[in-house]
N, C-alpha and C. Protein backbone atom coordinates (compact mmCIF):
# COMPACT_ATOMS: atom_id res chain seq x y z
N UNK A 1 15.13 9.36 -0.49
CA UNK A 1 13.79 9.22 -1.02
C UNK A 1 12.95 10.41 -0.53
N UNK A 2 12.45 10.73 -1.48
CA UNK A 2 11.68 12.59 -1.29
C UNK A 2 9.89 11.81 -1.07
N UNK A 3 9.32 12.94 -0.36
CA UNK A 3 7.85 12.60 -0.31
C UNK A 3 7.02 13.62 -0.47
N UNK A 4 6.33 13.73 -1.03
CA UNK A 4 5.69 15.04 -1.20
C UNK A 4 3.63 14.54 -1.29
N UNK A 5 3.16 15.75 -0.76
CA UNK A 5 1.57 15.16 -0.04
C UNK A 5 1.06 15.73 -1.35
N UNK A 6 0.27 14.56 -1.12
CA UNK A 6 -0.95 14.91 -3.01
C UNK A 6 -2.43 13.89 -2.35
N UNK A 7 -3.59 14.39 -3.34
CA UNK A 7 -4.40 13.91 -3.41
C UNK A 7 -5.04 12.82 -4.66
N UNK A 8 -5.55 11.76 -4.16
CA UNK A 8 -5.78 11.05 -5.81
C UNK A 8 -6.89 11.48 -6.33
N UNK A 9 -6.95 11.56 -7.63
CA UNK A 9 -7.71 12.80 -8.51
C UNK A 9 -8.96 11.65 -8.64
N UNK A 10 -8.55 10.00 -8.64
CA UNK A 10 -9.99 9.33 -8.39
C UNK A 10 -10.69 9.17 -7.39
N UNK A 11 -10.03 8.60 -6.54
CA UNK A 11 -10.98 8.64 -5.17
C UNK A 11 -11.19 9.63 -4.38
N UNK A 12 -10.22 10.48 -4.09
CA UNK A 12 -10.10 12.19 -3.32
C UNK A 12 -9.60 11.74 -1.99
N UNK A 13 -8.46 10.72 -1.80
CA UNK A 13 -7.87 10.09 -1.09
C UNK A 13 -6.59 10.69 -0.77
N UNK A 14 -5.91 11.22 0.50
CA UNK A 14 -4.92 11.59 1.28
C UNK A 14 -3.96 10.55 0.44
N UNK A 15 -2.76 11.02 -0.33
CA UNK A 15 -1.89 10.26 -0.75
C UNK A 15 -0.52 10.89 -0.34
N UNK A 16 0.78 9.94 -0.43
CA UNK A 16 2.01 10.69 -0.24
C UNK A 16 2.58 10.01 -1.81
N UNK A 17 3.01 11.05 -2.22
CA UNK A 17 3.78 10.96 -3.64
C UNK A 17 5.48 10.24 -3.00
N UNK A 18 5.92 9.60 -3.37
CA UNK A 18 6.93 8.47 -2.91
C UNK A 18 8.51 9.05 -4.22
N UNK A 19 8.99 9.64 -4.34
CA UNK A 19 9.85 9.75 -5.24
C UNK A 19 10.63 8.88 -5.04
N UNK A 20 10.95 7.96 -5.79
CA UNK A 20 12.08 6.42 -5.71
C UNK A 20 13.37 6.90 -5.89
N UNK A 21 14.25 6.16 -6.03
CA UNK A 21 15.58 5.67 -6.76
C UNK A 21 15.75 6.40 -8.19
N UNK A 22 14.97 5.73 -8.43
CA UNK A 22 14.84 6.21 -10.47
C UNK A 22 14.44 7.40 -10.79
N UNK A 23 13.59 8.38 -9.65
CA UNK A 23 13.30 9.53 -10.01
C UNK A 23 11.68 9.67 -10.37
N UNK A 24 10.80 7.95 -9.98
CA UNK A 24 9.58 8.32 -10.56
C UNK A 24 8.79 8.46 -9.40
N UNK A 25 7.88 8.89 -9.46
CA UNK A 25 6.57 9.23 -8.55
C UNK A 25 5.55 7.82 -8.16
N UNK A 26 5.54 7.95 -7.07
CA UNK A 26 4.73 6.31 -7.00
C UNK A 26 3.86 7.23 -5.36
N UNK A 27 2.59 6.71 -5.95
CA UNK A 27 1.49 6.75 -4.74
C UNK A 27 1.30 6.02 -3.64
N UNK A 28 1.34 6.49 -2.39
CA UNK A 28 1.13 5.62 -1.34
C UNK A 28 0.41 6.19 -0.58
N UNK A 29 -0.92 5.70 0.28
CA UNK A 29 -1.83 5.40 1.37
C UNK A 29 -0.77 6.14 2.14
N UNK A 30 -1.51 7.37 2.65
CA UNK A 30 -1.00 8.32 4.18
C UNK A 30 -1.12 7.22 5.34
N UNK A 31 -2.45 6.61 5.47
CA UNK A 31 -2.73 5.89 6.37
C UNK A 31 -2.11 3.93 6.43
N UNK A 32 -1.02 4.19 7.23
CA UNK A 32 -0.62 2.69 7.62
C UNK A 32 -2.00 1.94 7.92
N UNK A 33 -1.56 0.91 7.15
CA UNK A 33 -2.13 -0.13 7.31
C UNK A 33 -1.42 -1.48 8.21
N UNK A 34 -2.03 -2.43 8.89
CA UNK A 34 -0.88 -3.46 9.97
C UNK A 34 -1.20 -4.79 8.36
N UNK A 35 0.17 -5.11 8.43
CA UNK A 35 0.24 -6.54 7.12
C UNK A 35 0.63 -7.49 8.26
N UNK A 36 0.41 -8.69 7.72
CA UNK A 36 0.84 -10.15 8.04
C UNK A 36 1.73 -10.33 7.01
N UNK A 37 3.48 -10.80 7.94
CA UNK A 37 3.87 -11.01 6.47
C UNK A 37 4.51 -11.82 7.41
N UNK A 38 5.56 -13.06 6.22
CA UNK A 38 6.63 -14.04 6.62
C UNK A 38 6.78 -14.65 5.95
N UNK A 39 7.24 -16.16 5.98
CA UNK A 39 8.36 -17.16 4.86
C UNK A 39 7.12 -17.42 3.94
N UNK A 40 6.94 -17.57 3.12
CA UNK A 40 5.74 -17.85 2.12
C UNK A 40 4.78 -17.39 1.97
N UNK A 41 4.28 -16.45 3.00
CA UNK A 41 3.24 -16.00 3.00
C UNK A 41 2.79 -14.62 2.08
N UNK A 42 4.12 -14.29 1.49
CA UNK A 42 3.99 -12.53 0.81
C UNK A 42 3.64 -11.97 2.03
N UNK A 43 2.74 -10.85 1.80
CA UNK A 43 1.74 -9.80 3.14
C UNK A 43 0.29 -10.02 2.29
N UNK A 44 -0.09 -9.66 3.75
CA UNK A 44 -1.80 -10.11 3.56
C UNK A 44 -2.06 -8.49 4.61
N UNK A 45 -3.00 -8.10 4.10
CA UNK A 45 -3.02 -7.03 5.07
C UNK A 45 -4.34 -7.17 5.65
N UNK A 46 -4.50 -7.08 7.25
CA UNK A 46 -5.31 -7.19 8.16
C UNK A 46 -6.75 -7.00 8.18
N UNK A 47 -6.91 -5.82 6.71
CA UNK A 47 -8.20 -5.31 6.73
C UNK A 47 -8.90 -6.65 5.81
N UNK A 48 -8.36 -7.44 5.46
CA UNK A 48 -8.91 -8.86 4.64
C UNK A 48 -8.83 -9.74 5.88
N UNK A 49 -10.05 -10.84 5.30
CA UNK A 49 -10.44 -11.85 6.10
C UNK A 49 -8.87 -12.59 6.07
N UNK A 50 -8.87 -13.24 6.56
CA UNK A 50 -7.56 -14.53 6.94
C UNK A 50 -8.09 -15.86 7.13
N UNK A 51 -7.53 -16.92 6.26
CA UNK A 51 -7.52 -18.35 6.67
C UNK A 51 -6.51 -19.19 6.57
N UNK A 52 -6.07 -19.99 7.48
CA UNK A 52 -5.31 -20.75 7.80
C UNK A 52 -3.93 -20.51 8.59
N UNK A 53 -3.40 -21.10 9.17
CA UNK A 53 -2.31 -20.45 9.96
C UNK A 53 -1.02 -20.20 9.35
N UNK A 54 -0.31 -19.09 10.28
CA UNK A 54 0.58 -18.32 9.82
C UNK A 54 1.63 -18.56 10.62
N UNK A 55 2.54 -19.38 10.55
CA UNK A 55 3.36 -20.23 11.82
C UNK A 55 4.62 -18.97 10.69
N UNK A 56 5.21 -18.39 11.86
CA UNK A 56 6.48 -17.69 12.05
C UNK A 56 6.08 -16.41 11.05
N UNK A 57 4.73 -15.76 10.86
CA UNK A 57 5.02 -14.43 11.14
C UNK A 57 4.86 -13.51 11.49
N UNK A 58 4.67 -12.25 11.64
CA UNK A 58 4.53 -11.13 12.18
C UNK A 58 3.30 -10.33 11.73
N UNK A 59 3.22 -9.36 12.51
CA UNK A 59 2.62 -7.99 11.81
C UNK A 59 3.47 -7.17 12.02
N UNK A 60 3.36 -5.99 11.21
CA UNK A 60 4.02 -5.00 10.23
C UNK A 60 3.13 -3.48 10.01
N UNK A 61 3.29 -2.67 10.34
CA UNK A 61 2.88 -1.01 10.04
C UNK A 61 3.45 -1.06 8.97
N UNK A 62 2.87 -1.25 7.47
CA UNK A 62 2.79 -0.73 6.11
C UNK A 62 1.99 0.47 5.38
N UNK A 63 2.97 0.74 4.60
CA UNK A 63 2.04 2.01 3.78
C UNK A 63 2.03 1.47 2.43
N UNK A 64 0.87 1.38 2.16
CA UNK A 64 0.65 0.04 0.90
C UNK A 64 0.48 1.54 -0.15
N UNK A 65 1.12 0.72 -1.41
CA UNK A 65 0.84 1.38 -2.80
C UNK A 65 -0.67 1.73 -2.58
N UNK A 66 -0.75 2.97 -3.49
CA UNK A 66 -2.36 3.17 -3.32
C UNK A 66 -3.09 2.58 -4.69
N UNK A 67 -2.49 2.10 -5.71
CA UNK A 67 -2.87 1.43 -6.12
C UNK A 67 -3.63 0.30 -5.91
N UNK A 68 -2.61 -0.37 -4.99
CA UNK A 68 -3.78 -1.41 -4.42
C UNK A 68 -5.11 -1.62 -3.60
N UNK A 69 -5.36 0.12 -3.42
CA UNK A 69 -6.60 0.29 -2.28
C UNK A 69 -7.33 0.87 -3.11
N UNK A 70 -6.93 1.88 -4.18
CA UNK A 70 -7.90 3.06 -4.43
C UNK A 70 -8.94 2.00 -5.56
N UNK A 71 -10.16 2.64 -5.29
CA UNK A 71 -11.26 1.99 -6.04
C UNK A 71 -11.15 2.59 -7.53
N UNK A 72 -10.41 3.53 -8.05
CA UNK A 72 -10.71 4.27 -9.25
C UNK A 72 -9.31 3.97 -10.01
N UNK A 73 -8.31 2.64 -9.38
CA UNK A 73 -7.03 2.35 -9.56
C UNK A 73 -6.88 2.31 -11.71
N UNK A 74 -7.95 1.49 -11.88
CA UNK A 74 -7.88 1.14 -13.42
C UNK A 74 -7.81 2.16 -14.02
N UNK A 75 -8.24 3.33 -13.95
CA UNK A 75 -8.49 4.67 -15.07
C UNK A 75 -7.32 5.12 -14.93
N UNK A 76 -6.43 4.75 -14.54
CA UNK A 76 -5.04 5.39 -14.35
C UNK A 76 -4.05 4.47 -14.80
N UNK A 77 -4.20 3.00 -15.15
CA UNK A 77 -3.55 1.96 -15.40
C UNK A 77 -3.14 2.13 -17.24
N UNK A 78 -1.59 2.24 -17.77
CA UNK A 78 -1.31 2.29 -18.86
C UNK A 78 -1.47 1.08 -19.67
């Protein structure tokens, strides 16, 4: 998996270009983020409020799609 440093042309956000498996380009957050993740829970990532307990799981250093952070995500959505 290749990585190559880019900027997002909406927000002007530090991105790493993610080259996959398949050969496509996928955006990801330079900056780790810590997730809550475990048996049912998916990940919840830290910078969101939290309610209710989380019996058996962890936190996690993730580099979340930047999709899911960048505020200008829709103008780019096909």
């Amino acid at each position: 998996m290749r990585q190559e440093p880019g900027e997002c042309r909406g927000c002007g956000k530090a991105i790493l270009w993610i080259i996959n498996e398949n050969g496509k380009r996928e955006p990801f957050d330079v900056r780790a983020t810590r997730v809550l993740v475990g048996p049912g829970s998916g990940f919840h990532s830290l910078d969101e409020p939290l309610e209710g307990t989380f019996a058996g799981c962890f936190i996690v250093p993730a580099h979340l799609n930047h999709f899911i952070t960048c505020a200008k995500a829709q103008q780019f959505r096909k």
